[in-house]
PDB file of N, CA and C in Angstrom:
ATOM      1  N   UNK A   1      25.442  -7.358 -26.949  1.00  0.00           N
ATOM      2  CA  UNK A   1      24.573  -7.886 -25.923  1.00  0.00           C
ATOM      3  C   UNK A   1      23.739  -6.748 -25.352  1.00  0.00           C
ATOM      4  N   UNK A   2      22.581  -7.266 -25.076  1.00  0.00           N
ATOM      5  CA  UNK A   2      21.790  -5.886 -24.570  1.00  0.00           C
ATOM      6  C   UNK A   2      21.142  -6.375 -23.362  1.00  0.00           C
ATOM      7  N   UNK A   3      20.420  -5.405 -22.488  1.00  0.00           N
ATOM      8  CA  UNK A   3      20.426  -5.808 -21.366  1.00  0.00           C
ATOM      9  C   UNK A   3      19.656  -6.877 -20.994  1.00  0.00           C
ATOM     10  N   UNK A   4      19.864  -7.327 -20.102  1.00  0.00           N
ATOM     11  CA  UNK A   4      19.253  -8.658 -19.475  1.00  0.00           C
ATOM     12  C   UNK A   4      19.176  -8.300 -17.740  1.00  0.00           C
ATOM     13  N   UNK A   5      18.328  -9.182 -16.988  1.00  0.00           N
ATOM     14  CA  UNK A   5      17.480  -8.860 -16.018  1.00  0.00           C
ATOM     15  C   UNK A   5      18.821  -9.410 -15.100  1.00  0.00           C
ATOM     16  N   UNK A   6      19.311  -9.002 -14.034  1.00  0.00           N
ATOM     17  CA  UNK A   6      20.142  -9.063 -13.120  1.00  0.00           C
ATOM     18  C   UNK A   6      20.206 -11.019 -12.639  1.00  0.00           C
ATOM     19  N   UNK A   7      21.501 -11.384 -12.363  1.00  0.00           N
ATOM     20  CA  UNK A   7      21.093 -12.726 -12.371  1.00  0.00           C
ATOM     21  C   UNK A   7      21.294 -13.098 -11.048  1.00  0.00           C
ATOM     22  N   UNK A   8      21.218 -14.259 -10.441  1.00  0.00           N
ATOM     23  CA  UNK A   8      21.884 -14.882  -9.226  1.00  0.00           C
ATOM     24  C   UNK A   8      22.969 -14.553  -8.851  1.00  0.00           C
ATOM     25  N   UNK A   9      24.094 -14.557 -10.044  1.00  0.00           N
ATOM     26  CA  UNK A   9      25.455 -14.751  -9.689  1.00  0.00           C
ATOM     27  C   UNK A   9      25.853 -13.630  -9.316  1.00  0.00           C
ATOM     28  N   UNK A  10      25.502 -12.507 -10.124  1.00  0.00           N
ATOM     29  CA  UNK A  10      25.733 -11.116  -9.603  1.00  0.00           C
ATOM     30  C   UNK A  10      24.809 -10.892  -8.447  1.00  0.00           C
ATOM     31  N   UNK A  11      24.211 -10.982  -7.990  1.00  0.00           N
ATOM     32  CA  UNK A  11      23.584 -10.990  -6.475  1.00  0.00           C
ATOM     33  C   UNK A  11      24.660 -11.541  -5.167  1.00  0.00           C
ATOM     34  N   UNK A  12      24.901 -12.712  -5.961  1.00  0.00           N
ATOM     35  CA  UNK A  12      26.007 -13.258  -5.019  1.00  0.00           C
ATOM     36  C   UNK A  12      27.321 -12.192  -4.787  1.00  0.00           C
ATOM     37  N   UNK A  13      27.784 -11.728  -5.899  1.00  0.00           N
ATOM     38  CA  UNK A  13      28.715 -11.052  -5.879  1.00  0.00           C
ATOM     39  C   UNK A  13      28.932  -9.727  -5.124  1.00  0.00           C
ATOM     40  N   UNK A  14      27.506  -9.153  -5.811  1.00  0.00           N
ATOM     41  CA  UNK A  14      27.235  -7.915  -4.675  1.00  0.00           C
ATOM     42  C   UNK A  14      27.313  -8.521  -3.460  1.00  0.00           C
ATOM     43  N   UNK A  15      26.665  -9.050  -3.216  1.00  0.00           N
ATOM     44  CA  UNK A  15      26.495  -9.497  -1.695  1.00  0.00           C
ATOM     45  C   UNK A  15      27.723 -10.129  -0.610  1.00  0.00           C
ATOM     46  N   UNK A  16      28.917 -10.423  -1.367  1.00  0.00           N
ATOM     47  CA  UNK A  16      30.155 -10.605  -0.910  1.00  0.00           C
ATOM     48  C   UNK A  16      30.850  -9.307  -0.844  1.00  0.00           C
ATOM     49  N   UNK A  17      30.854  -8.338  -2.071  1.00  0.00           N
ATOM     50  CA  UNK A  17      31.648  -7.300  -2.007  1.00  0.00           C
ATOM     51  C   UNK A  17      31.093  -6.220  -1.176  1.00  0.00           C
ATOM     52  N   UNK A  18      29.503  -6.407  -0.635  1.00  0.00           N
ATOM     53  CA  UNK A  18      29.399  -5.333   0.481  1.00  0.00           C
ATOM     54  C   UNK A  18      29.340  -5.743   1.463  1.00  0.00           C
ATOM     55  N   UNK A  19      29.014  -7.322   2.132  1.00  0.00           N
ATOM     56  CA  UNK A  19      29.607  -7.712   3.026  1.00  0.00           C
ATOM     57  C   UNK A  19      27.464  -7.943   3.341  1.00  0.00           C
ATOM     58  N   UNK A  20      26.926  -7.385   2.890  1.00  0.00           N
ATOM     59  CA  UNK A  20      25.414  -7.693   3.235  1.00  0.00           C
ATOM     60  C   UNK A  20      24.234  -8.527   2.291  1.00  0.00           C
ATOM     61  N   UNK A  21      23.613  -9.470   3.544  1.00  0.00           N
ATOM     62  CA  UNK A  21      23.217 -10.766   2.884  1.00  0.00           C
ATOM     63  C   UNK A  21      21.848 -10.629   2.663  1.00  0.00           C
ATOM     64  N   UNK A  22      21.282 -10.955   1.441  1.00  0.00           N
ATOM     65  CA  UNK A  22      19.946 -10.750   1.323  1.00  0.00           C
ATOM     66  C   UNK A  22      19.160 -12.017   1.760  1.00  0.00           C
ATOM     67  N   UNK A  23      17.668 -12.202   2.237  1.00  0.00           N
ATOM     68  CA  UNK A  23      17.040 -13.413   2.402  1.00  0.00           C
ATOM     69  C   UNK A  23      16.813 -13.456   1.157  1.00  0.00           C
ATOM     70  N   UNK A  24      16.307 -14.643   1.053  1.00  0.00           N
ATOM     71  CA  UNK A  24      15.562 -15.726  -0.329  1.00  0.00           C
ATOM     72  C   UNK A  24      14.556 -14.856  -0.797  1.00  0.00           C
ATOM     73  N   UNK A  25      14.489 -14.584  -0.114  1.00  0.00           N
ATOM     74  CA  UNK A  25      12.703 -13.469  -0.603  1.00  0.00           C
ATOM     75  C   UNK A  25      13.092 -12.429  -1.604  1.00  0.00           C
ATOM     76  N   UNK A  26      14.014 -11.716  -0.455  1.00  0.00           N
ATOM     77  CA  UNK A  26      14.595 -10.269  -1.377  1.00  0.00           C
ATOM     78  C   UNK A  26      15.303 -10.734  -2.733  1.00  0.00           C
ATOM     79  N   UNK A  27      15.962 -11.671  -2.552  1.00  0.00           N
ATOM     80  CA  UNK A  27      16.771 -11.752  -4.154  1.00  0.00           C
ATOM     81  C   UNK A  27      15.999 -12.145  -4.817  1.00  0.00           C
ATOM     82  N   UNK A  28      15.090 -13.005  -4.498  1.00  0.00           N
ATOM     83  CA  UNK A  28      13.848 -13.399  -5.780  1.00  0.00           C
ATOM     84  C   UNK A  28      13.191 -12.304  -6.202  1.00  0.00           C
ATOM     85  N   UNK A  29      12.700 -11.125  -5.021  1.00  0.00           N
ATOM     86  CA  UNK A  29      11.827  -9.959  -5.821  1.00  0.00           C
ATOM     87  C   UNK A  29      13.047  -9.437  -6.394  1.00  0.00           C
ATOM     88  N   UNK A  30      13.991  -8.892  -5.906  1.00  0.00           N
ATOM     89  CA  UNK A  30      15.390  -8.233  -6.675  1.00  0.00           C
ATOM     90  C   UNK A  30      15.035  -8.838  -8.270  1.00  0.00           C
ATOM     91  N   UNK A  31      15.182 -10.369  -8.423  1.00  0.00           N
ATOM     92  CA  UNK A  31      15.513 -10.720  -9.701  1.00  0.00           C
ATOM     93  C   UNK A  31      13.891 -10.280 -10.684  1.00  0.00           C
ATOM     94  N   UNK A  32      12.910 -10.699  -9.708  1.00  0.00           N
ATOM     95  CA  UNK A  32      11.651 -10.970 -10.432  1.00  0.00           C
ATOM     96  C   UNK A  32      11.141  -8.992 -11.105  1.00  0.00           C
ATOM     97  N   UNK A  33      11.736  -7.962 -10.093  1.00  0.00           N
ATOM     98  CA  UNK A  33      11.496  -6.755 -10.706  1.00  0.00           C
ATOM     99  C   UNK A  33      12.687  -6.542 -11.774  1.00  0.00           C
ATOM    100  N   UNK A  34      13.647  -6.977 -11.625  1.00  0.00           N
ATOM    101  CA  UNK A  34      14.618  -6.951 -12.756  1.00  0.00           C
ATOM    102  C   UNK A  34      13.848  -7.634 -14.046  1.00  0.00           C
ATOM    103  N   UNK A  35      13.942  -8.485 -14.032  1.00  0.00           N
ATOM    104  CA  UNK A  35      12.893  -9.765 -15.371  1.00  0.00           C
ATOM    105  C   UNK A  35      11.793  -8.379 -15.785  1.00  0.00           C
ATOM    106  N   UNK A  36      10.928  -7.745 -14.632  1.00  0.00           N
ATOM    107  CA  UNK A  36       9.586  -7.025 -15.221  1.00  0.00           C
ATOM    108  C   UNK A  36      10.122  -5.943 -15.547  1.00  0.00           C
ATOM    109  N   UNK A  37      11.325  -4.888 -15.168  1.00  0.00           N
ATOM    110  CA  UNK A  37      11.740  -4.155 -16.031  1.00  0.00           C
ATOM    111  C   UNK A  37      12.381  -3.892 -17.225  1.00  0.00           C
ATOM    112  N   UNK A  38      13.068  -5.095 -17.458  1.00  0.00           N
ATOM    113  CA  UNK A  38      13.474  -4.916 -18.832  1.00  0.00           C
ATOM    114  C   UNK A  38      12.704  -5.724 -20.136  1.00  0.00           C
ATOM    115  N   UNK A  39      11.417  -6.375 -19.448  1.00  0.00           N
ATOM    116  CA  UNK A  39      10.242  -6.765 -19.646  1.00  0.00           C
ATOM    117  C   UNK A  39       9.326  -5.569 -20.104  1.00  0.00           C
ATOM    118  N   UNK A  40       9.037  -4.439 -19.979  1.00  0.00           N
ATOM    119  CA  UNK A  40       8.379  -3.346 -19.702  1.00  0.00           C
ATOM    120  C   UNK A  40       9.130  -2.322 -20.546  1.00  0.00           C
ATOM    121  N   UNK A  41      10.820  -2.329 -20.838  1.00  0.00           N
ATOM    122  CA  UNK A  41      11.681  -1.570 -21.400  1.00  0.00           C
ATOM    123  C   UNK A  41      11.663  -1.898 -22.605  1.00  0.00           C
ATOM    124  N   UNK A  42      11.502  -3.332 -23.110  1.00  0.00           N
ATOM    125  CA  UNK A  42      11.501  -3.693 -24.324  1.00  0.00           C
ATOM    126  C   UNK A  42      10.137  -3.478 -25.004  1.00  0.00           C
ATOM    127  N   UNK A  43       8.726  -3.877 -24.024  1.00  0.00           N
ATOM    128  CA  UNK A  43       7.410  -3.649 -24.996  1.00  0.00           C
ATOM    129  C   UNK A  43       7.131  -2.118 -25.638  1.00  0.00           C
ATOM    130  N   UNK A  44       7.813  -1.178 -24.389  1.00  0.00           N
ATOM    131  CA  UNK A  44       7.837   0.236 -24.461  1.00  0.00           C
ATOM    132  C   UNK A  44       8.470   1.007 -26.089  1.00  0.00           C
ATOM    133  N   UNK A  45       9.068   0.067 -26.451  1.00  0.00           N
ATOM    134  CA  UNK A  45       9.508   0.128 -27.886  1.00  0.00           C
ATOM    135  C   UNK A  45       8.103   0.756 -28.969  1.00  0.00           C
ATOM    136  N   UNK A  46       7.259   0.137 -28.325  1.00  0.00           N
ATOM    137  CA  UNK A  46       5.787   0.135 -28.539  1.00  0.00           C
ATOM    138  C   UNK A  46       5.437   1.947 -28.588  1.00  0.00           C
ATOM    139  N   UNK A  47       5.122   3.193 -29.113  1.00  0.00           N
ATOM    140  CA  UNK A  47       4.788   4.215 -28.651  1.00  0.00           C
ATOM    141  C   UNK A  47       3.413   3.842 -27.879  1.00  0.00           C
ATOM    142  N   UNK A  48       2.724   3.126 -27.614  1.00  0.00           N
ATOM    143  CA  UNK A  48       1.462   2.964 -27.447  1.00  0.00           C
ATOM    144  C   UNK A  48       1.870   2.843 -25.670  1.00  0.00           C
ATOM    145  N   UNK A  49       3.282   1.996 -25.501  1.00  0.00           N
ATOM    146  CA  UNK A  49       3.457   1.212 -23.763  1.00  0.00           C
ATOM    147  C   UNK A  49       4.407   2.850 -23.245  1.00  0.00           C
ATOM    148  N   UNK A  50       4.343   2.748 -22.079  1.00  0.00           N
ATOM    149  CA  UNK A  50       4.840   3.354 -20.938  1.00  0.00           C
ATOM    150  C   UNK A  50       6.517   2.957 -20.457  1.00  0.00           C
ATOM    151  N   UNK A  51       7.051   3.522 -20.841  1.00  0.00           N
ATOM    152  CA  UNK A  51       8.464   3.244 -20.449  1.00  0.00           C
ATOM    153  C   UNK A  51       8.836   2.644 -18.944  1.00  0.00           C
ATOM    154  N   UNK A  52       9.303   1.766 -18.609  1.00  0.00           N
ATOM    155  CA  UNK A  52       9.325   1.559 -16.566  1.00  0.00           C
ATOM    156  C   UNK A  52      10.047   2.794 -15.921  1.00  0.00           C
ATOM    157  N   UNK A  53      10.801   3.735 -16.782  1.00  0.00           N
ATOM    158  CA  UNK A  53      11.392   4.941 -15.709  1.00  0.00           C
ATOM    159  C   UNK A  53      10.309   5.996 -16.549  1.00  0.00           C
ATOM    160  N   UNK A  54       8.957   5.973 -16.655  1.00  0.00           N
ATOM    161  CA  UNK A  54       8.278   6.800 -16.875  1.00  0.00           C
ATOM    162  C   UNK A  54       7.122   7.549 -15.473  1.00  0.00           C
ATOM    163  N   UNK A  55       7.629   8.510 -15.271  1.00  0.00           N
ATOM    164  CA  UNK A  55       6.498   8.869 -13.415  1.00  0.00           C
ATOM    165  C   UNK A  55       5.125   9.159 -13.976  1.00  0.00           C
ATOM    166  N   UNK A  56       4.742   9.688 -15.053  1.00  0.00           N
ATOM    167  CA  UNK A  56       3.621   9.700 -15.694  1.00  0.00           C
ATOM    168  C   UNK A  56       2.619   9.334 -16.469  1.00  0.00           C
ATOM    169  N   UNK A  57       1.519   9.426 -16.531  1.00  0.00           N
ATOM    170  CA  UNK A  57       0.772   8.727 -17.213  1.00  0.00           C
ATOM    171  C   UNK A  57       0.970   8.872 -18.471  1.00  0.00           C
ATOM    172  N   UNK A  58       1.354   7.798 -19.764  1.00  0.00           N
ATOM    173  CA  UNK A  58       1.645   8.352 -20.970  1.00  0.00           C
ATOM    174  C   UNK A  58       0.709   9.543 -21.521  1.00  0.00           C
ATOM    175  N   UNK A  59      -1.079   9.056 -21.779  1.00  0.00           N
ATOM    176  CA  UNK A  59      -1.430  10.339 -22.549  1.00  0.00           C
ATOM    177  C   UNK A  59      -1.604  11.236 -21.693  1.00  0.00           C
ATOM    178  N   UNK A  60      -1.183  11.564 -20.472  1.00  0.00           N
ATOM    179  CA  UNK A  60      -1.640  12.610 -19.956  1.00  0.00           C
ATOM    180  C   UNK A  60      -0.168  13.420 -20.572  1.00  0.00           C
ATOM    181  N   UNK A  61       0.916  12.987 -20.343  1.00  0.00           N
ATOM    182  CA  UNK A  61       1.993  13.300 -20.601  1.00  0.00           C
ATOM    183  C   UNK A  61       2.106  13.766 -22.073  1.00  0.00           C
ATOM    184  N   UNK A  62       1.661  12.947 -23.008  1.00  0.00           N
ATOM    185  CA  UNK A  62       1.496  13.421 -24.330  1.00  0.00           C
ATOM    186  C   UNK A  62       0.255  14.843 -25.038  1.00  0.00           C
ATOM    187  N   UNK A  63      -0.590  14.513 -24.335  1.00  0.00           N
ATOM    188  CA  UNK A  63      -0.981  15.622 -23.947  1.00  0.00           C
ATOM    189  C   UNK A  63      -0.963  17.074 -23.349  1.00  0.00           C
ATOM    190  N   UNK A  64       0.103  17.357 -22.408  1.00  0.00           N
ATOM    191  CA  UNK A  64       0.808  17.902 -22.082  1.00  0.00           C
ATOM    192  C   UNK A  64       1.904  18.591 -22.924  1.00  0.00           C
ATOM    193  N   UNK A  65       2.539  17.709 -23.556  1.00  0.00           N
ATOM    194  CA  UNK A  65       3.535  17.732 -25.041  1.00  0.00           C
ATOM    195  C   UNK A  65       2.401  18.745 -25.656  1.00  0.00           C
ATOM    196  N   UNK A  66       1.681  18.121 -26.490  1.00  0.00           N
ATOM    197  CA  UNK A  66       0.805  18.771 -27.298  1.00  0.00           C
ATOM    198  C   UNK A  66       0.597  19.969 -26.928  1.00  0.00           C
ATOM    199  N   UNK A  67       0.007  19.954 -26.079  1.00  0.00           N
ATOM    200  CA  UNK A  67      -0.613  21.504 -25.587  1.00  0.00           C
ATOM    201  C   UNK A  67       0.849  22.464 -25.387  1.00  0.00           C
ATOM    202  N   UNK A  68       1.873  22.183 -25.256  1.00  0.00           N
ATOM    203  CA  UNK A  68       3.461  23.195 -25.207  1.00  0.00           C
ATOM    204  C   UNK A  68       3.540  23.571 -26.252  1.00  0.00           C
ATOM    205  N   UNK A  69       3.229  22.602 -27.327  1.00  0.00           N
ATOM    206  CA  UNK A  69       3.895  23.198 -28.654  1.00  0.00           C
ATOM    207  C   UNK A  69       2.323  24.056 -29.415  1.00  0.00           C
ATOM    208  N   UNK A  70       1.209  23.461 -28.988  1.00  0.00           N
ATOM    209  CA  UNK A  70       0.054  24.414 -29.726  1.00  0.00           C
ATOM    210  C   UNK A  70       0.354  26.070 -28.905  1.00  0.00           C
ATOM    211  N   UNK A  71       0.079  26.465 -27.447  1.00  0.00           N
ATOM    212  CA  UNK A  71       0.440  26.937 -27.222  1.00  0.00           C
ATOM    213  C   UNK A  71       1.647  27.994 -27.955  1.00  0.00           C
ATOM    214  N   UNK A  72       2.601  27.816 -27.914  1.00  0.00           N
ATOM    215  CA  UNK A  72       3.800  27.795 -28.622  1.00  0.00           C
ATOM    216  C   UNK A  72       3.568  28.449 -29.714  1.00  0.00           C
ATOM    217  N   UNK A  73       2.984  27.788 -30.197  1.00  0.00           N
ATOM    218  CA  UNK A  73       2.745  28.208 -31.716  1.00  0.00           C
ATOM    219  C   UNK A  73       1.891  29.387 -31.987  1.00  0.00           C
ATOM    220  N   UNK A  74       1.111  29.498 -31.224  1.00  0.00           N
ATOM    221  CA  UNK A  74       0.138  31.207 -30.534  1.00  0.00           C
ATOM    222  C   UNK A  74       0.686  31.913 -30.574  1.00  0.00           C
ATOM    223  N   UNK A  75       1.572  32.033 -29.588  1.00  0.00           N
ATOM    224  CA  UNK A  75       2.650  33.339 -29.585  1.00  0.00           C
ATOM    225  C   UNK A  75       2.942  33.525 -30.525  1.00  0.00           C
ATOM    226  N   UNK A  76       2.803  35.201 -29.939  1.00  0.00           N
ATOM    227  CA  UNK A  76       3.472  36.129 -31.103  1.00  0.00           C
ATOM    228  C   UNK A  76       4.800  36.143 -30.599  1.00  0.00           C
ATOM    229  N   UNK A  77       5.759  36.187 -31.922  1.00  0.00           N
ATOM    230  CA  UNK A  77       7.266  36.533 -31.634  1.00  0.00           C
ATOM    231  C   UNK A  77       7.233  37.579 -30.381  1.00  0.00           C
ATOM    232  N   UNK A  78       8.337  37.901 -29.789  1.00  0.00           N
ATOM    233  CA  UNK A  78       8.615  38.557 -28.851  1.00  0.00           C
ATOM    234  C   UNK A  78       9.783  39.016 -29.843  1.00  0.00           C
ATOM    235  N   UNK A  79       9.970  40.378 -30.134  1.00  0.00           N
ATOM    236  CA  UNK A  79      11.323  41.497 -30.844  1.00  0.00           C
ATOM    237  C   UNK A  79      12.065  42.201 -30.086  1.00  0.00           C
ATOM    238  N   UNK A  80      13.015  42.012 -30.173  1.00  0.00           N
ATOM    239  CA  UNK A  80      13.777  42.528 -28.763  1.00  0.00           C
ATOM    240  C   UNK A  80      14.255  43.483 -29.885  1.00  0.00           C
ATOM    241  N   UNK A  81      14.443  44.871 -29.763  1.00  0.00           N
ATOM    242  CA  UNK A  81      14.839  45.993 -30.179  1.00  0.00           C
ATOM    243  C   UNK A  81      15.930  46.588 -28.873  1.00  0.00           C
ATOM    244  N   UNK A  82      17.101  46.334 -30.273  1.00  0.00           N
ATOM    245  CA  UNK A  82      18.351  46.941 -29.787  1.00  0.00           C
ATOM    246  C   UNK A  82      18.779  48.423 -29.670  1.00  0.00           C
ATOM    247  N   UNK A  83      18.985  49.163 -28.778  1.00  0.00           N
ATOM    248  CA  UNK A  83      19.652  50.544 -28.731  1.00  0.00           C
ATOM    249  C   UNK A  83      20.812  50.413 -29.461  1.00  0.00           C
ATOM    250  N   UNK A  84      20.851  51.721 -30.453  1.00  0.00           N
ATOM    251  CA  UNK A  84      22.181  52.298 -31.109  1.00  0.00           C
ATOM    252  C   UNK A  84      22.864  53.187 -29.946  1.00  0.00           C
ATOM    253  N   UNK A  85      24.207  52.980 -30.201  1.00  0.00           N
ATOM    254  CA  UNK A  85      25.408  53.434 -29.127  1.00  0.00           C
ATOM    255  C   UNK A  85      24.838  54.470 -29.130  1.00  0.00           C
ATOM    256  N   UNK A  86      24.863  55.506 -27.864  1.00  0.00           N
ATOM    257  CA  UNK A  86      25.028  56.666 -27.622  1.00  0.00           C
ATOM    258  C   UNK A  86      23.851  57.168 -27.570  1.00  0.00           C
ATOM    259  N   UNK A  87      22.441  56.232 -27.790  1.00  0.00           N
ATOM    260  CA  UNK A  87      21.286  56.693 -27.174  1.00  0.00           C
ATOM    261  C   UNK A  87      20.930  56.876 -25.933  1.00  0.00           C
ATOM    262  N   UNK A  88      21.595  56.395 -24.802  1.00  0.00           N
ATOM    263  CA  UNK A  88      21.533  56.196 -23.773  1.00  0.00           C
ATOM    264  C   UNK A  88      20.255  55.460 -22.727  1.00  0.00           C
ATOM    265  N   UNK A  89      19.069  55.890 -22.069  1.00  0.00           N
ATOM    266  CA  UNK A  89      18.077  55.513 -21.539  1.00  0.00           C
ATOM    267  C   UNK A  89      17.164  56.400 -21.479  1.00  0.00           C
ATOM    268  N   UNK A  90      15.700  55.732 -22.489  1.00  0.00           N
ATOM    269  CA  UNK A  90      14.957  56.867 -22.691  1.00  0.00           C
ATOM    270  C   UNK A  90      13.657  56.847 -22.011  1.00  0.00           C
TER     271      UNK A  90
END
């Protein structure tokens, strides 16, 4: 089973086991952003869609990507040259 959007019943449940009652309103948006996130989680399958726990704009973000690894790839190695024992500090 894979995920599915939060239902009534578990609303109810929370809402007994913390002792705090939501209005009609709140559990409908509760349910209706549940429905659009895993709504949004599944199209995201898509490389083209935006994941719902994504804070960024995809191509800016991919872009970003890009430019780390071109970058990246510029550099020159960095050689770390090791001292033999007993050279001390020169």
């Amino acid at each position: 089973m894979g995920m599915a959007p939060i239902s009534f019943l578990e609303l109810s449940a929370w809402q007994a086991s913390t002792g705090l009652a939501l209005s009609p309103w709140e559990a409908l948006t509760l349910r209706r952003l549940s429905i659009d996130y895993i709504d949004q989680l599944h199209r995201s399958k898509n490389p083209a869609e935006q994941a719902p726990y994504q804070t960024e704009d995809l191509p800016r973000q991919r872009e970003a990507v890009h430019n780390f690894f071109k970058n990246l790839a510029r550099r020159k190695p960095h050689v770390r040259h090791r001292r033999a024992k007993g050279q001390g500090n020169l």
